[in-house]
N, C-alpha and C. Protein backbone atom coordinates (compact mmCIF):
# COMPACT_ATOMS: atom_id res chain seq x y z
N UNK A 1 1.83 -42.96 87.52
CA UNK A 1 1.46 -44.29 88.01
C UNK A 1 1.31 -44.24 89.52
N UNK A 2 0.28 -45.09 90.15
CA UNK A 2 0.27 -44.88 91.19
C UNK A 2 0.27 -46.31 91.23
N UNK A 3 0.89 -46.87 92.69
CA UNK A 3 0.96 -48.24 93.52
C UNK A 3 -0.16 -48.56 94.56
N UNK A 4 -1.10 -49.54 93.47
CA UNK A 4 -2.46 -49.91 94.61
C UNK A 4 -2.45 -51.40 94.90
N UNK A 5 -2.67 -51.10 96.56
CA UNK A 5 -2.39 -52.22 97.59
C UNK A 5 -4.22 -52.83 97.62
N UNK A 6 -4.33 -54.15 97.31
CA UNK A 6 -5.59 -54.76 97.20
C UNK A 6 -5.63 -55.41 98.58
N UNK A 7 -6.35 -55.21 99.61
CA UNK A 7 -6.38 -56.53 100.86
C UNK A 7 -7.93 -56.90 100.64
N UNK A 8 -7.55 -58.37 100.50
CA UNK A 8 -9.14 -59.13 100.80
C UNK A 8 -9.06 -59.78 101.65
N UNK A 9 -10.48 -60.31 102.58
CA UNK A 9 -10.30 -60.26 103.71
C UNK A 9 -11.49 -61.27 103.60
N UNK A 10 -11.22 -62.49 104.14
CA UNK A 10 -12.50 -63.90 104.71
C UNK A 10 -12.32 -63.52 105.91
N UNK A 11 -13.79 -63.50 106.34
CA UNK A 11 -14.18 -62.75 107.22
C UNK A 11 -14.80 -63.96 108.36
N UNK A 12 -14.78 -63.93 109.51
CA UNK A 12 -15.65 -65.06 110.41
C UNK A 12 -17.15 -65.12 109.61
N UNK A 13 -17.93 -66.09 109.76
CA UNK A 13 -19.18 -66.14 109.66
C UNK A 13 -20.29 -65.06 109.93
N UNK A 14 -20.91 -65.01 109.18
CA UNK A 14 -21.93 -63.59 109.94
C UNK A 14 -21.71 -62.39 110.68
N UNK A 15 -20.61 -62.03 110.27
CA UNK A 15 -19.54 -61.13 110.81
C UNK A 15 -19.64 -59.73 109.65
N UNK A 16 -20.10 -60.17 108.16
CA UNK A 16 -19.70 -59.03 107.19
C UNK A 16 -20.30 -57.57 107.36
N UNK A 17 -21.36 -57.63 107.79
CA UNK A 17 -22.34 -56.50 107.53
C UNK A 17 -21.87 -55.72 108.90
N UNK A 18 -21.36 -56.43 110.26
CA UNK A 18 -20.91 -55.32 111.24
C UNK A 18 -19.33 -55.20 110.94
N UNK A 19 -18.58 -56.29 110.08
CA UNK A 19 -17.42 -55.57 109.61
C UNK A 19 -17.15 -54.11 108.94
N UNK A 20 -18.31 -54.19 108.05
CA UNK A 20 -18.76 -53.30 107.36
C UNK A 20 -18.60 -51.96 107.83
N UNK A 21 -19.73 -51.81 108.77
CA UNK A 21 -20.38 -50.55 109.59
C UNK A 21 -18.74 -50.05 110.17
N UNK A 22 -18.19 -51.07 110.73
CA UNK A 22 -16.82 -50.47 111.42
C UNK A 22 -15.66 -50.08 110.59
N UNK A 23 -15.80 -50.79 109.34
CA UNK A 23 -14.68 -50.05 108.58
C UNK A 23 -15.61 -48.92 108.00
N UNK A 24 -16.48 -48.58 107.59
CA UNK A 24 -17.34 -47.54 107.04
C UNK A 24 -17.09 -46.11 107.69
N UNK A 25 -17.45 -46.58 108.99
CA UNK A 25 -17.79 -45.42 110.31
C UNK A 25 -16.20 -44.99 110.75
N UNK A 26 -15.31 -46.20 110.94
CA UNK A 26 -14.80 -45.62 112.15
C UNK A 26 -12.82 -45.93 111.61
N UNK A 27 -12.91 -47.65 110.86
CA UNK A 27 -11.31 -47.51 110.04
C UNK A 27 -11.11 -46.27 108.87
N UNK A 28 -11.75 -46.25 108.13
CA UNK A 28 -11.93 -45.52 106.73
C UNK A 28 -11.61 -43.82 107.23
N UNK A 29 -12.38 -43.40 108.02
CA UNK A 29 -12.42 -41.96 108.65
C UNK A 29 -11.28 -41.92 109.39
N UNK A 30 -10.80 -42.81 110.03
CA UNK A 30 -9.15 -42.38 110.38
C UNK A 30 -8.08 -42.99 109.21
N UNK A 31 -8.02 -43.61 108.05
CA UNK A 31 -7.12 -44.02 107.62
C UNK A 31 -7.17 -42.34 106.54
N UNK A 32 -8.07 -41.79 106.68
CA UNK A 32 -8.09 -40.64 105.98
C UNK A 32 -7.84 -39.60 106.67
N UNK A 33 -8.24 -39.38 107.51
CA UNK A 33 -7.21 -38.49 108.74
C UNK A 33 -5.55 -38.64 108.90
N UNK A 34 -5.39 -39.50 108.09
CA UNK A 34 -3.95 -39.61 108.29
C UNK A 34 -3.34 -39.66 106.44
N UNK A 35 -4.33 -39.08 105.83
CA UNK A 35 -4.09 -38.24 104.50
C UNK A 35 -3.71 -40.36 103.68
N UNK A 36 -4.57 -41.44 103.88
CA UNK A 36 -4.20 -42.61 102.91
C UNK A 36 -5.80 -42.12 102.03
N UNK A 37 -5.08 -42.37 100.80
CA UNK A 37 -5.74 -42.96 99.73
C UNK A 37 -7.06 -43.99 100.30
N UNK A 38 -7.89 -43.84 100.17
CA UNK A 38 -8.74 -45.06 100.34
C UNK A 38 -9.86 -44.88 99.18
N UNK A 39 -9.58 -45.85 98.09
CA UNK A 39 -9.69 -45.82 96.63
C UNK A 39 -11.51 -46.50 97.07
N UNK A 40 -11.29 -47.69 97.29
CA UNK A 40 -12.84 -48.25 97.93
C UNK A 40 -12.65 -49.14 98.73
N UNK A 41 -14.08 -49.85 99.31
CA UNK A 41 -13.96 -51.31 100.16
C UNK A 41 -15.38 -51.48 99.86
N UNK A 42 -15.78 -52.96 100.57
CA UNK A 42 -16.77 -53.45 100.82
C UNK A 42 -16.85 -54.88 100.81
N UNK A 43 -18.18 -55.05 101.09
CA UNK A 43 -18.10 -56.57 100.92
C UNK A 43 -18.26 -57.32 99.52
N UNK A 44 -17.50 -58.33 99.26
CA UNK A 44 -17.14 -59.04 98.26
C UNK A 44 -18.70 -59.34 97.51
N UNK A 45 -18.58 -59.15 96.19
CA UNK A 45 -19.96 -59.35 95.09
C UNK A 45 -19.99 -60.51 95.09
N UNK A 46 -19.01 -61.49 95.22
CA UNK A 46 -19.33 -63.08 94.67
C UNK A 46 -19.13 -64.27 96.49
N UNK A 47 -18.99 -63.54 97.03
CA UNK A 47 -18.91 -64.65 98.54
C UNK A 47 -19.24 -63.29 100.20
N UNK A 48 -20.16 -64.17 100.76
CA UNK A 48 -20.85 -63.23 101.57
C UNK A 48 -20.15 -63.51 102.42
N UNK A 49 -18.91 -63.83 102.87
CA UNK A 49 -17.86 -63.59 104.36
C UNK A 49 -16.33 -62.62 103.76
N UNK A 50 -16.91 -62.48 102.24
CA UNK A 50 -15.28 -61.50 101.89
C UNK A 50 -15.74 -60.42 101.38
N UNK A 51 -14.16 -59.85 101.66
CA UNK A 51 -14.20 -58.45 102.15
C UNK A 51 -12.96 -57.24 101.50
N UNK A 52 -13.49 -56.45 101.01
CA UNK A 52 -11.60 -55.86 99.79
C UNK A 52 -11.72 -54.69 100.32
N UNK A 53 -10.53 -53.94 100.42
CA UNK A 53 -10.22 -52.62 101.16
C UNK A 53 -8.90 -52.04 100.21
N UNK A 54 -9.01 -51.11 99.09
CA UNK A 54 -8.07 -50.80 98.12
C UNK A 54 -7.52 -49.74 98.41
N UNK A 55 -6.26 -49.10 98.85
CA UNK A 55 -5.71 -47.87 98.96
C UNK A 55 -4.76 -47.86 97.80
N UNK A 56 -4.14 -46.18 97.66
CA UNK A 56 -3.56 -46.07 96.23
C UNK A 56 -2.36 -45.25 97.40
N UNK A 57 -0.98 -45.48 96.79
CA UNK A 57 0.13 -45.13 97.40
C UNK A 57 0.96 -44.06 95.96
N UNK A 58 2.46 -43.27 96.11
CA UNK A 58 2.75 -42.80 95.54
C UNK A 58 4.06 -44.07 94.75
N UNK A 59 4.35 -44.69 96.02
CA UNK A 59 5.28 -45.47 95.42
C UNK A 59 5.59 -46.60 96.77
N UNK A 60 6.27 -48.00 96.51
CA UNK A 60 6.38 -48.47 97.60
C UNK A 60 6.54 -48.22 98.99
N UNK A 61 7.78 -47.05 98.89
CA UNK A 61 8.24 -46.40 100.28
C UNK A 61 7.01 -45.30 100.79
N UNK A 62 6.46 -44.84 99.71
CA UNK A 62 5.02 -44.09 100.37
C UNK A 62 4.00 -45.17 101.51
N UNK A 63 3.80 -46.10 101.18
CA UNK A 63 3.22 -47.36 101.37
C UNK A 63 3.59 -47.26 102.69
N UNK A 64 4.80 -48.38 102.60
CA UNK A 64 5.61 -48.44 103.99
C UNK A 64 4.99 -47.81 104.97
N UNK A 65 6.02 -46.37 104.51
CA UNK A 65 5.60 -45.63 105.80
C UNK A 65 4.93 -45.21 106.41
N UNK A 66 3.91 -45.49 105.30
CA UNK A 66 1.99 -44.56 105.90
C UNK A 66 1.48 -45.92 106.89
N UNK A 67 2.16 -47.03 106.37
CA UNK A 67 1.26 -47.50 107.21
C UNK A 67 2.13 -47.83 108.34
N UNK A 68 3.01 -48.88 108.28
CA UNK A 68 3.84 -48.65 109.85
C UNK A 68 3.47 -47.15 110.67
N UNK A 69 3.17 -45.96 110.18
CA UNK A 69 2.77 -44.72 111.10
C UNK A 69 0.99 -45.09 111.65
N UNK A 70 0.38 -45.21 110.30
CA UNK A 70 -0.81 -45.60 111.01
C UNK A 70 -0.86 -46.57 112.25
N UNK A 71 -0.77 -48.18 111.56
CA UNK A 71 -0.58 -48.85 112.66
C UNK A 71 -0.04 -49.28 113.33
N UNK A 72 0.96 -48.35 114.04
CA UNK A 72 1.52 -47.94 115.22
C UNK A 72 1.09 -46.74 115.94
N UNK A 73 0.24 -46.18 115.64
CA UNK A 73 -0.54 -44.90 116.21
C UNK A 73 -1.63 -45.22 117.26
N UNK A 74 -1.59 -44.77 117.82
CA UNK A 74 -2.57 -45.00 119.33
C UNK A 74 -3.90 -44.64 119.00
N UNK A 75 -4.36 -43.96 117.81
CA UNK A 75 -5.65 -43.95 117.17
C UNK A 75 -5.99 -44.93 116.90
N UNK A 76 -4.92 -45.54 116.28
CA UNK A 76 -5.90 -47.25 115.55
C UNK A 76 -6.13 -48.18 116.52
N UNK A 77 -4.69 -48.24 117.57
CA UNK A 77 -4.35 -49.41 118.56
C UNK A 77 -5.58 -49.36 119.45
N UNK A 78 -5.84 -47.96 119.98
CA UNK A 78 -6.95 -47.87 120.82
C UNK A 78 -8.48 -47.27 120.57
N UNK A 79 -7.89 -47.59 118.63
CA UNK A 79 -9.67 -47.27 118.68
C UNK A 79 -10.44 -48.58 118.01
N UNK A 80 -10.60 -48.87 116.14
CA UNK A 80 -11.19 -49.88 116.12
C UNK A 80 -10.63 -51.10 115.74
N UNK A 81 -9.24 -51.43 115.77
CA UNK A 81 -8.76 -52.22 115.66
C UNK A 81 -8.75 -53.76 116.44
N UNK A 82 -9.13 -53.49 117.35
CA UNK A 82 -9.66 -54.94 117.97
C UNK A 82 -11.03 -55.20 117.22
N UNK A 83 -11.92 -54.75 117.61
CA UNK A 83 -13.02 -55.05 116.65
C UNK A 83 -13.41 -55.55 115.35
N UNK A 84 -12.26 -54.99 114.57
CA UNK A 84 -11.95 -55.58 113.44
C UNK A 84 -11.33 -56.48 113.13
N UNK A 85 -9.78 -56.47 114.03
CA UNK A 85 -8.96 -57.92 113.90
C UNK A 85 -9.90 -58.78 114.49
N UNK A 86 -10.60 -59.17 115.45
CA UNK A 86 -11.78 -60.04 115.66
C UNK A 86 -12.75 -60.53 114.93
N UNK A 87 -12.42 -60.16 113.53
CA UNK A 87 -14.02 -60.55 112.72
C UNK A 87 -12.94 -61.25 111.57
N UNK A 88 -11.74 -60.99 111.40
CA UNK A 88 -10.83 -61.49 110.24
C UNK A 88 -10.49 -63.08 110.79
N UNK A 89 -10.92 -63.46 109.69
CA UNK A 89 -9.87 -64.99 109.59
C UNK A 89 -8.75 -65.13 108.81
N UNK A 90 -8.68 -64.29 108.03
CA UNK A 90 -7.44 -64.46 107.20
C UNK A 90 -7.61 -63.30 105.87
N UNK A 91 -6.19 -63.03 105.71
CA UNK A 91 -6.36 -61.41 104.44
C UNK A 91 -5.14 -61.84 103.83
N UNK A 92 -5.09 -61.12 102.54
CA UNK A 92 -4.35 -61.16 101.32
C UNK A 92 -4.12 -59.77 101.14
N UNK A 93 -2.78 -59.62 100.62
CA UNK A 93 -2.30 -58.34 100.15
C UNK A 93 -1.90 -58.37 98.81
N UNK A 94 -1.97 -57.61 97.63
CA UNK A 94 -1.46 -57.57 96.53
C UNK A 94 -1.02 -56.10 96.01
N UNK A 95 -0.36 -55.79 95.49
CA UNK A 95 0.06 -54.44 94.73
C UNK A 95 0.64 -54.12 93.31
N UNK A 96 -0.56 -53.43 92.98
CA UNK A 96 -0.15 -53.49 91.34
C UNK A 96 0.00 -51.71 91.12
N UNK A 97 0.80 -51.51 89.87
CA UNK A 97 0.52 -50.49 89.34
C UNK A 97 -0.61 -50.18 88.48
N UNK A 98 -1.15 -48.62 88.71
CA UNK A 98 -2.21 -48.37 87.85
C UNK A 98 -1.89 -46.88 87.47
N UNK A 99 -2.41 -46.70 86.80
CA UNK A 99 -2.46 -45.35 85.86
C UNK A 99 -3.49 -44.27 87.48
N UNK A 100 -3.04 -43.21 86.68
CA UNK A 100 -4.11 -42.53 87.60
C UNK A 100 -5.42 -42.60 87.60
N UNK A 101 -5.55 -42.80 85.80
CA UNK A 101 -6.93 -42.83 85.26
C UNK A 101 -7.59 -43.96 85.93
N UNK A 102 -6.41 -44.92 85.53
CA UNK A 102 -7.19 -46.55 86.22
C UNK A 102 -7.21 -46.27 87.50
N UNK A 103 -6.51 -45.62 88.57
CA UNK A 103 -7.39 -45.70 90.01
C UNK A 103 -8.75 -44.40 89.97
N UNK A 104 -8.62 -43.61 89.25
CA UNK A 104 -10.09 -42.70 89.48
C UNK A 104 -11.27 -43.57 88.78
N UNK A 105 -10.93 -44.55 87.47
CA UNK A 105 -11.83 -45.83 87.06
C UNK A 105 -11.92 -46.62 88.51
N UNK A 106 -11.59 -47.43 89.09
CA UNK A 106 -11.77 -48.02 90.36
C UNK A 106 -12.05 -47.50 90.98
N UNK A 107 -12.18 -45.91 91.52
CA UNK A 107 -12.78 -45.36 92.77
C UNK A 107 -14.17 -45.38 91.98
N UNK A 108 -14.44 -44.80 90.98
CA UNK A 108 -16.06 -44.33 90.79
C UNK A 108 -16.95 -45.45 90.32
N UNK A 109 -16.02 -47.12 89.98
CA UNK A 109 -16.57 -48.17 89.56
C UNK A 109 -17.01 -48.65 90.89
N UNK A 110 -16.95 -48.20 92.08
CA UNK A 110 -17.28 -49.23 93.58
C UNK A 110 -17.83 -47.74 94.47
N UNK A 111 -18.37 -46.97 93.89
CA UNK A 111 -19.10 -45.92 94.38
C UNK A 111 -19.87 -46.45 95.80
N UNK A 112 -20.80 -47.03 95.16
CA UNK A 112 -21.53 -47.92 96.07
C UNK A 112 -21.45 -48.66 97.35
N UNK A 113 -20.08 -48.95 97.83
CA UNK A 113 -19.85 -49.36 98.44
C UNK A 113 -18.60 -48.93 99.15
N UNK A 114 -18.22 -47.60 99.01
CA UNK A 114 -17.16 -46.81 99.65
C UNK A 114 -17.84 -45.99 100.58
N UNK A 115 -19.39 -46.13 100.95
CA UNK A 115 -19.66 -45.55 102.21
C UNK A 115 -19.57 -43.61 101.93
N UNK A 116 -20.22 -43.19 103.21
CA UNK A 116 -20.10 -41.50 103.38
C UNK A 116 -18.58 -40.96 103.11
């Protein structure tokens, strides 16, 4: 079983498509440099200002700590993290368990929109 963290994200107005490019290009490529799961993202199928970003953890305390390390790391602080907290109006976190199968089903079901 693996523990997957769902964040959706209402986004400012007319903001999605360069949210996009920056989590695509520049969050995604360091949250993987720092060995996270990043199962998929993109912009929301049913409302054009939201926004879902799914990572898969080993277990809560995996979670935790990957990310308190990430964002507290001077990669994120000083790279695209303003840019991005600037386009958010507000995010949701959820965490469910899934099978392994069910997160390799969710990575290859949002192909499309998990970028290079």
């Amino acid at each position: 079983m693996r523990l997957v963290e769902i964040r959706s994200y209402q986004l400012k107005a007319h903001t999605a498509e360069a949210f996009h490019q920056l989590v695509s290009e520049r969050s995604v490529p360091l949250l993987r440099q720092w060995g996270t799961d990043v199962v998929a993202y993109g912009i929301s199928a049913h409302e054009d200002n939201g926004y879902f970003l799914i990572r898969a953890y080993r277990d809560r305390a995996d979670l935790q700590q990957s990310q308190d390390q990430f964002y507290a790391s001077e990669a994120w602080r000083s790279g695209p993290r303003e840019e991005i907290v600037a386009k958010i109006e507000s995010s949701l976190s959820t965490q469910v368990w899934l099978s392994a199968a069910g997160v390799e089903d969710l990575r290859a079901s949002n192909t499309g929109t998990q970028g290079a």
